[in-house]
Protein backbone atom coordinates (compact mmCIF):
# COMPACT_ATOMS: atom_id res chain seq x y z
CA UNK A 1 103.39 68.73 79.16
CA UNK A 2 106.18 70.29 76.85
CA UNK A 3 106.97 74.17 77.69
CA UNK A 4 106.04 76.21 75.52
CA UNK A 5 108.75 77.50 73.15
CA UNK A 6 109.23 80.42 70.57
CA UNK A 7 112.27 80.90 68.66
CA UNK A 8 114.81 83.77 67.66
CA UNK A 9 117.81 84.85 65.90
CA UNK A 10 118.79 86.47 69.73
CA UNK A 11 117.63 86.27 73.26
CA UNK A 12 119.26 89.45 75.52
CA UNK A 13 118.88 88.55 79.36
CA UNK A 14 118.86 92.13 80.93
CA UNK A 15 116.53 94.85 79.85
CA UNK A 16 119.18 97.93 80.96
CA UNK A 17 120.70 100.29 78.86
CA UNK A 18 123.31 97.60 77.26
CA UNK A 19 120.49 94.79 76.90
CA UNK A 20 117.78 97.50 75.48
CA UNK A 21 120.51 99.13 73.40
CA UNK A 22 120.88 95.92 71.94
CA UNK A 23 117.11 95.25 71.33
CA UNK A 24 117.54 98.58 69.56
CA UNK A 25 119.99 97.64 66.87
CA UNK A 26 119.13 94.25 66.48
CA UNK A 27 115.83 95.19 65.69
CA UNK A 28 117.27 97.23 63.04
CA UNK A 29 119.61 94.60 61.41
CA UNK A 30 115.92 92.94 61.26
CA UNK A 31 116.92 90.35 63.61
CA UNK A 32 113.93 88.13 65.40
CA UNK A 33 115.05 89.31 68.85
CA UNK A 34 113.47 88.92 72.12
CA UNK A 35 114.93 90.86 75.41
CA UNK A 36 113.96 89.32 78.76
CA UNK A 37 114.14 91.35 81.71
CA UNK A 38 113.72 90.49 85.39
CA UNK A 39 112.74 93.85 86.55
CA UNK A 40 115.71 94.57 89.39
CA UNK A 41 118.57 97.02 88.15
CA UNK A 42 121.52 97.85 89.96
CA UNK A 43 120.72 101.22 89.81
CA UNK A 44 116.98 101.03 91.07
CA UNK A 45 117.30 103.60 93.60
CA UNK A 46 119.37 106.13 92.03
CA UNK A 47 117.59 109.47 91.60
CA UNK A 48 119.05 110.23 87.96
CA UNK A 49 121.38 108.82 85.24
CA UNK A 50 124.39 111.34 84.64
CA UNK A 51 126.73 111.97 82.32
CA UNK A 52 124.60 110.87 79.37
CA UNK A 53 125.41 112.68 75.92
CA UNK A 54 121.95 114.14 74.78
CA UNK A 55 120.25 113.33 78.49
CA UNK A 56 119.97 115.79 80.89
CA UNK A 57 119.65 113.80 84.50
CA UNK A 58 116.81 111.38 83.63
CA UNK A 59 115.95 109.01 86.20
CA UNK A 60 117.04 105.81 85.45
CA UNK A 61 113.26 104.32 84.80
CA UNK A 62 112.90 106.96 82.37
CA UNK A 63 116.04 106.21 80.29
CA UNK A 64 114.95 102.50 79.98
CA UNK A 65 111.22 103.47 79.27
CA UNK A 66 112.67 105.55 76.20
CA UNK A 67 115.50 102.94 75.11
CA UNK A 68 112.25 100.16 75.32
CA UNK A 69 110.02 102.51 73.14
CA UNK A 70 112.98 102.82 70.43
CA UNK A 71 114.01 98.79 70.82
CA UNK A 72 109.92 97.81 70.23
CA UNK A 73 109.73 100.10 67.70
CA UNK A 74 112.66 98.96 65.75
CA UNK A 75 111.15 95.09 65.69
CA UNK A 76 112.48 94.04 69.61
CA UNK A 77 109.83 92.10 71.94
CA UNK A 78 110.12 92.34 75.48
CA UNK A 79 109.08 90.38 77.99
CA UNK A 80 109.44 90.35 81.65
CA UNK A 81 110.63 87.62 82.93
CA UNK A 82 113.72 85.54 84.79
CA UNK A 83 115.73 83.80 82.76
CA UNK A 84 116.41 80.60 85.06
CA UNK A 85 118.31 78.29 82.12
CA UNK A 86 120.39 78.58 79.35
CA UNK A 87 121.29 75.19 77.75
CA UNK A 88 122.52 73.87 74.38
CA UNK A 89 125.02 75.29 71.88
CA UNK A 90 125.43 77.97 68.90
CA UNK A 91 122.30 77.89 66.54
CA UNK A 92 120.30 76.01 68.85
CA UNK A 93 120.26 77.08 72.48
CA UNK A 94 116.84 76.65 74.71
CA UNK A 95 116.24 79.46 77.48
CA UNK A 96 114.21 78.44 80.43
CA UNK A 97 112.11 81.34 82.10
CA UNK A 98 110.23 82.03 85.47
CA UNK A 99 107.18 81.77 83.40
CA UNK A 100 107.38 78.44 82.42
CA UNK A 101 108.44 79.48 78.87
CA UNK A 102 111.03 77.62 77.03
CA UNK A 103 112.82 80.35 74.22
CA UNK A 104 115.16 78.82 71.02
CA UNK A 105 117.81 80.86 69.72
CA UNK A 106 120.23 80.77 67.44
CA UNK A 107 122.63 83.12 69.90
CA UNK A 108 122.47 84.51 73.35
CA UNK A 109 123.62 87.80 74.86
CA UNK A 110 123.71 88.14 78.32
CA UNK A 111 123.39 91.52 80.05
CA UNK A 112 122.62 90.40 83.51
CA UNK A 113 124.55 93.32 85.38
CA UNK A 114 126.15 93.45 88.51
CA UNK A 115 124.86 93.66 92.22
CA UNK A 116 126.54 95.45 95.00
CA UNK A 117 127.43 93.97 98.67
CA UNK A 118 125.78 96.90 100.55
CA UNK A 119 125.76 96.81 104.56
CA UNK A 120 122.85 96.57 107.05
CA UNK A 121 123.32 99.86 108.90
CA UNK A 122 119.85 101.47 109.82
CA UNK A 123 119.05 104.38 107.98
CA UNK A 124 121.00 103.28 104.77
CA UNK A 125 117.98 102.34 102.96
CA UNK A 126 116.36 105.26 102.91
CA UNK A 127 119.34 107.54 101.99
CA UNK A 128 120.80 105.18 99.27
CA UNK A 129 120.51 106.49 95.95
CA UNK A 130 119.79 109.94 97.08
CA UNK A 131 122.97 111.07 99.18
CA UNK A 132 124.71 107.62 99.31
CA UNK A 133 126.02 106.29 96.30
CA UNK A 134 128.34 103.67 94.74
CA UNK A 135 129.74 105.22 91.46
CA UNK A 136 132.29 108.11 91.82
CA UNK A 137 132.59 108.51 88.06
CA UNK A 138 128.57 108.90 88.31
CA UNK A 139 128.05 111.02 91.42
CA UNK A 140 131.47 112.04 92.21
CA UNK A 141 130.83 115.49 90.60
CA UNK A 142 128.12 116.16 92.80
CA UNK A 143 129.80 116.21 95.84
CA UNK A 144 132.96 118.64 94.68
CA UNK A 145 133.94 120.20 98.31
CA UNK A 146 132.02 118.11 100.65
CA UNK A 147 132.38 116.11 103.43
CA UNK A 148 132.01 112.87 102.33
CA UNK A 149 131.89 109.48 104.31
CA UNK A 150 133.33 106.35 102.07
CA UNK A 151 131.98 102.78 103.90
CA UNK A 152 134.45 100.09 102.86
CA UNK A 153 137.15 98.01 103.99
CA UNK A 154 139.13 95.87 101.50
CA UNK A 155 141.96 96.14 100.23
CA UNK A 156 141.11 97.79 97.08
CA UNK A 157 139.39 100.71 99.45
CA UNK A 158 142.61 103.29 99.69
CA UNK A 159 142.43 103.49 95.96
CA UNK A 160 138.64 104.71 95.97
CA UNK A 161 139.23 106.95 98.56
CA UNK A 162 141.66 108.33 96.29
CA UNK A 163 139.71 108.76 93.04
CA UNK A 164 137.48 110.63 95.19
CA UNK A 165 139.92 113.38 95.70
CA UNK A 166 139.32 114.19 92.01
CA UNK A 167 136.42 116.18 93.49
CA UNK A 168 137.18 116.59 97.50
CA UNK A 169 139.67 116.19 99.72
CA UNK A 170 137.19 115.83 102.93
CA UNK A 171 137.34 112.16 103.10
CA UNK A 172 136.54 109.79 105.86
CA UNK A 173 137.06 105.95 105.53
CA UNK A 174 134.54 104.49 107.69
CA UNK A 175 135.13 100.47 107.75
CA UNK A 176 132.34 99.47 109.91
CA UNK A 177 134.18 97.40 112.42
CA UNK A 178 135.91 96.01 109.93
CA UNK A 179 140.16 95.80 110.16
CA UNK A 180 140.81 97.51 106.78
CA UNK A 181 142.81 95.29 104.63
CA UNK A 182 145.77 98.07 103.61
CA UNK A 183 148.59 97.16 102.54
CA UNK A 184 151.34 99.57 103.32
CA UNK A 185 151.70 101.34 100.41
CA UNK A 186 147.56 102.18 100.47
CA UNK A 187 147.80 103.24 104.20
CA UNK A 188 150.76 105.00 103.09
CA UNK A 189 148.30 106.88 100.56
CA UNK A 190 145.69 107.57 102.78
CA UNK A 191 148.18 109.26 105.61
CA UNK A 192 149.52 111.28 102.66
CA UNK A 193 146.42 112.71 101.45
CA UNK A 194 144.97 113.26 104.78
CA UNK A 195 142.01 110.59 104.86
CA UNK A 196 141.66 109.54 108.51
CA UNK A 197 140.22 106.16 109.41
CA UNK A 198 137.69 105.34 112.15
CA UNK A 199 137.26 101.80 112.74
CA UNK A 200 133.76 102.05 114.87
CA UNK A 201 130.44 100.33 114.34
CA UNK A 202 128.09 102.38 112.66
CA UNK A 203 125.27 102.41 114.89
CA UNK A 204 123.22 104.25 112.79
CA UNK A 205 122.76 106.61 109.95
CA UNK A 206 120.67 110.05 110.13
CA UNK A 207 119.68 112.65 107.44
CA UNK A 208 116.45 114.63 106.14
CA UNK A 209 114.79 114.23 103.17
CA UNK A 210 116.99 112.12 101.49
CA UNK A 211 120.29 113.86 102.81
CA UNK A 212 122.46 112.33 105.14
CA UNK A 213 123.29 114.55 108.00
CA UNK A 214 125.65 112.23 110.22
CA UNK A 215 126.95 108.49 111.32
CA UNK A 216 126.34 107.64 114.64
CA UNK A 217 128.68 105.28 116.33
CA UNK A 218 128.74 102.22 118.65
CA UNK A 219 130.83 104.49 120.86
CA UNK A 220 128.44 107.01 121.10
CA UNK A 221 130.35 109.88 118.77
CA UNK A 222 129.28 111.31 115.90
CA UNK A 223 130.30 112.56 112.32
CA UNK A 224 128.51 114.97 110.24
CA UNK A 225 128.52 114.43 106.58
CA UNK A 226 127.36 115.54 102.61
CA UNK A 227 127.40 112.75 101.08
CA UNK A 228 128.33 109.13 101.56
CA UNK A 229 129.72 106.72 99.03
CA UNK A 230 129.91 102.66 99.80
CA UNK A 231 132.48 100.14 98.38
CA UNK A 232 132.37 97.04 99.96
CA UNK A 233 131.82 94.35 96.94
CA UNK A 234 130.05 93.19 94.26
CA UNK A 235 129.26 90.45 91.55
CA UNK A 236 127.79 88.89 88.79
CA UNK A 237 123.74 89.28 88.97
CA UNK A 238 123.34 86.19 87.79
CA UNK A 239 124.80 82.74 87.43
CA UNK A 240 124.11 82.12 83.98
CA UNK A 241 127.34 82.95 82.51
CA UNK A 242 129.58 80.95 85.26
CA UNK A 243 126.41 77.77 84.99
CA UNK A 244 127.52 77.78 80.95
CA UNK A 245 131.30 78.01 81.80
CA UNK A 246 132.07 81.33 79.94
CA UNK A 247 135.67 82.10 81.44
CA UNK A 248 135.94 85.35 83.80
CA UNK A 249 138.24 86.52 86.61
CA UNK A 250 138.19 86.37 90.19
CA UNK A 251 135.34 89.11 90.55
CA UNK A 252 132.89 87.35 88.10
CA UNK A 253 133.64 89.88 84.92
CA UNK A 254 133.59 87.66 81.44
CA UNK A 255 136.36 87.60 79.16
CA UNK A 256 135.06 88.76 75.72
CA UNK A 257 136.71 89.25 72.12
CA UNK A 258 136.45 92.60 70.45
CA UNK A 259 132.58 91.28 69.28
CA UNK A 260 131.64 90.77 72.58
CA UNK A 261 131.69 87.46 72.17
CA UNK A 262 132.40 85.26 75.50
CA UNK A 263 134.73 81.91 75.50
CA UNK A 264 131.35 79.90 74.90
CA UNK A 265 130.29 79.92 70.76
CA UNK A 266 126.98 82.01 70.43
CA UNK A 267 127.31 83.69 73.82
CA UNK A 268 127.38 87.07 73.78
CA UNK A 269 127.82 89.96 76.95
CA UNK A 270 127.56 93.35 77.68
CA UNK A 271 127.37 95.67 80.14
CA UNK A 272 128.85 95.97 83.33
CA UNK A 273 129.60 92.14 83.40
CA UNK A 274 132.69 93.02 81.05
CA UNK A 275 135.56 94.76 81.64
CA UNK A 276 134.98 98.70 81.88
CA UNK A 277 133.83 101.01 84.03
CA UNK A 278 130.11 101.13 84.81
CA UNK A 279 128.42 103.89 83.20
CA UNK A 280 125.56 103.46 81.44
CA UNK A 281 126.52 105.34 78.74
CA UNK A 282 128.93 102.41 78.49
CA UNK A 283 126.78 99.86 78.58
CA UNK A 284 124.77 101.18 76.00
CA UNK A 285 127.59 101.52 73.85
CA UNK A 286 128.55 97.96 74.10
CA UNK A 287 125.03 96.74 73.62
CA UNK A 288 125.79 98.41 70.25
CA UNK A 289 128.39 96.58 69.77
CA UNK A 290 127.34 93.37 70.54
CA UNK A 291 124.81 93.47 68.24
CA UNK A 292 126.98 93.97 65.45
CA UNK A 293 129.13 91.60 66.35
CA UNK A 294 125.56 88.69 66.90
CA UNK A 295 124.39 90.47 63.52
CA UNK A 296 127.89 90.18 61.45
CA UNK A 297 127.52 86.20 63.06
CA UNK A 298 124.16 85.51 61.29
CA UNK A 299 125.20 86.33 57.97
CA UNK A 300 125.07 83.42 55.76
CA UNK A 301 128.23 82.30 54.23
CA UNK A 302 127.00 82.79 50.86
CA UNK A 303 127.11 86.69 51.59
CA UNK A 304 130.13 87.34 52.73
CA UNK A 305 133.03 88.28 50.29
C-alpha cells in the first residue's frame, strides 16, 4: 500500500523558534507550508528563554506555544512528527515521517537543531536547566560573582572558561577524569586568569531545589558551587542534512549562502545548525530569513523584473 502523501510549497523539519519563525512568514507570503516537529528541543529543560527583545523570561514551551499560535494563524500546519527521509530534488522532494506519511514539496528547510554531549554524573539530571547550563551568552548573566563549576575537557575548554569571566572570575574547570586537551597557550590562559583545574572523578553532584550546592569527588573532597556550566560536545540533531550530502564542517554546522540556502538546490537551514551563536533570538531571526529567501525562490519567472 502507497503512503499516504500531501504536498507543499515548504516542509520545515524542527518546530523551534527558527522552524516556527519560519511557519510564521511563510504563511504570510501565502506559501502551502507544513512544519514537522519531533517534540525534543535542545533546550527542554531550561527554566526560561533570555535575552528575547519584547519577552520577559518565558519558558521555552511558552515561546514556541506563542510562535505556533502566530505560524497557524498566518496559514502554517503543524504536525508532530519525525521526519525519518528526505529524498528527491528541487520542486519535487518526498519526506518520509514516523507516521507513515509520505510529504511532497517543492523545497525543504531543515531546522533540526543541535544536541549536547552531556555526562552521566548523578545528580546532573535533576539540576540541569535550573543551576547547570550550557549557554554563557544565555545564562552567563545570571551568575555575575559566583562560584561557578565549568565540566569540560577539550581543547576548545580554556576559551569558555574565559568568556565566562565576562561575568565572574570564580572559575573552576572540572574535567571529570578527563586529561584536558590544552594546548600551551590555553593553559597559559587559564594560569593567567586564575582558573585552577582539578582533574578528579565527579562522584556526585548535590544541591536543593534545583540549586547546586557542591561536587563531590572520587577522592572524597568536596567543592561548593553557584552555578555550573557544561561544555563537553555537541552535534547535528539529525542526520538528514549529512544523509542528503549538504556540505558542513567538522562539527556538523551546514554551509549556507546569504538565503540560507545549503550546497543541495531546494534545501534550506536555520537555526543553530548554521554558523552563529545559539540564541534563540537568532534562530528566529534566521527562520525569517530563510523564508524569504524559499519565498523569493518560488516566484515564477514571469514575475520577476
Amino acid at each position: 500500500m502507497e503512503p499516504q502523501q500531501e504536498a507543499y510549497d515548504v516542509v520545515v523539519i524542527g518546530g523551534g523558534p527558527s522552524g516556527l519563525a519560519a511557519g510564521l512568514w511563510l504563511g504570510r507570503y501565502r506559501r502551502s507550508v507544513l512544519v514537522v516537529d519531533a517534540g525534543d528541543p535542545r533546550n527542554a529543560e531550561t527554566w526560561a528563554v533570555h535575552g528575547y527583545p519584547g519577552v520577559d523570561e518565558v519558558p521555552p514551551y511558552e515561546l514556541r506555544r506563542s510562535m505556533k499560535e502566530q505560524a497557524l494563524a498566518a496559514g502554517a500546519e503543524f504536525r508532530a512528527a519525525m521526519a525519518r527521509t528526505v529524498e528527491g530534488a528541487e520542486d519535487d522532494f518526498r519526506v518520509g515521517l514516523s507516521d507513515g506519511h509520505e510529504l511532497r514539496a517543492r523545497r525543504v528547510l531543515l531546522c533540526t537543531g543541535l544536541k549536547d554531549i552531556l555526562p552521566e554524573i548523578p545528580g546532573f539530571d535533576e539540576l540541569y536547566g535550573k543551576s547547570i547550563w550550557h549557554c554563557p551568552d544565555c545564562d552567563g548573566p545570571g551568575v555575575a560573582g559566583m562560584r561557578v563549576g565549568v565540566i569540560g575537557w577539550g581543547r576548545q575548554i580554556a576559551g569558555f572558561c574565559s568568556y565566562l569571566l565576562t561575568w565572574t572570575d570564580r572559575i573552576t574547570l572540572l574535567t571529570h577524569g578527563h586529561p584536558p586537551e590544552l594546548p600551551e597557550k590555553s593553559r597559559a590562559v587559564l594560569d593567567r586568569f586564575g582558573i585552577p583545574v582539578r582533574t578528579a572523578v565527579i562522584d556526585r553532584l548535590e544541591g536543593r531545589d534545583g540549586c547546586i550546592e557542591r561536587a563531590v569527588f572520587h577522592d572524597g573532597e568536596a567543592a561548593e558551587f553557584d552555578a555550573m556550566f557544561v561544555h563537553i560536545a555537541s552535534g547535528p540533531g539529525s542526520t538528514l542534512a549529512a544523509d542528503l550530502g549538504c556540505e558542513a564542517d567538522e562539527d556538523g554546522i551546514l554551509e549556507v549562502d546569504k538565503d540560507h540556502l545549503t550546497s543541495v538546490p531546494g534545501i534550506y537551514a536555520a537555526g543553530d545548525i548554521t554558523p552563529g551563536s545559539r540564541l534563540a533570538i537568532r534562530a528566529a531571526s534566521e527562520g525569517v530569513r530563510a523564508a524569504i529567501g524559499i519565498h523569493k525562490s518560488l516566484i515564477p519567472e514571469d514575475r520577476r523584473v
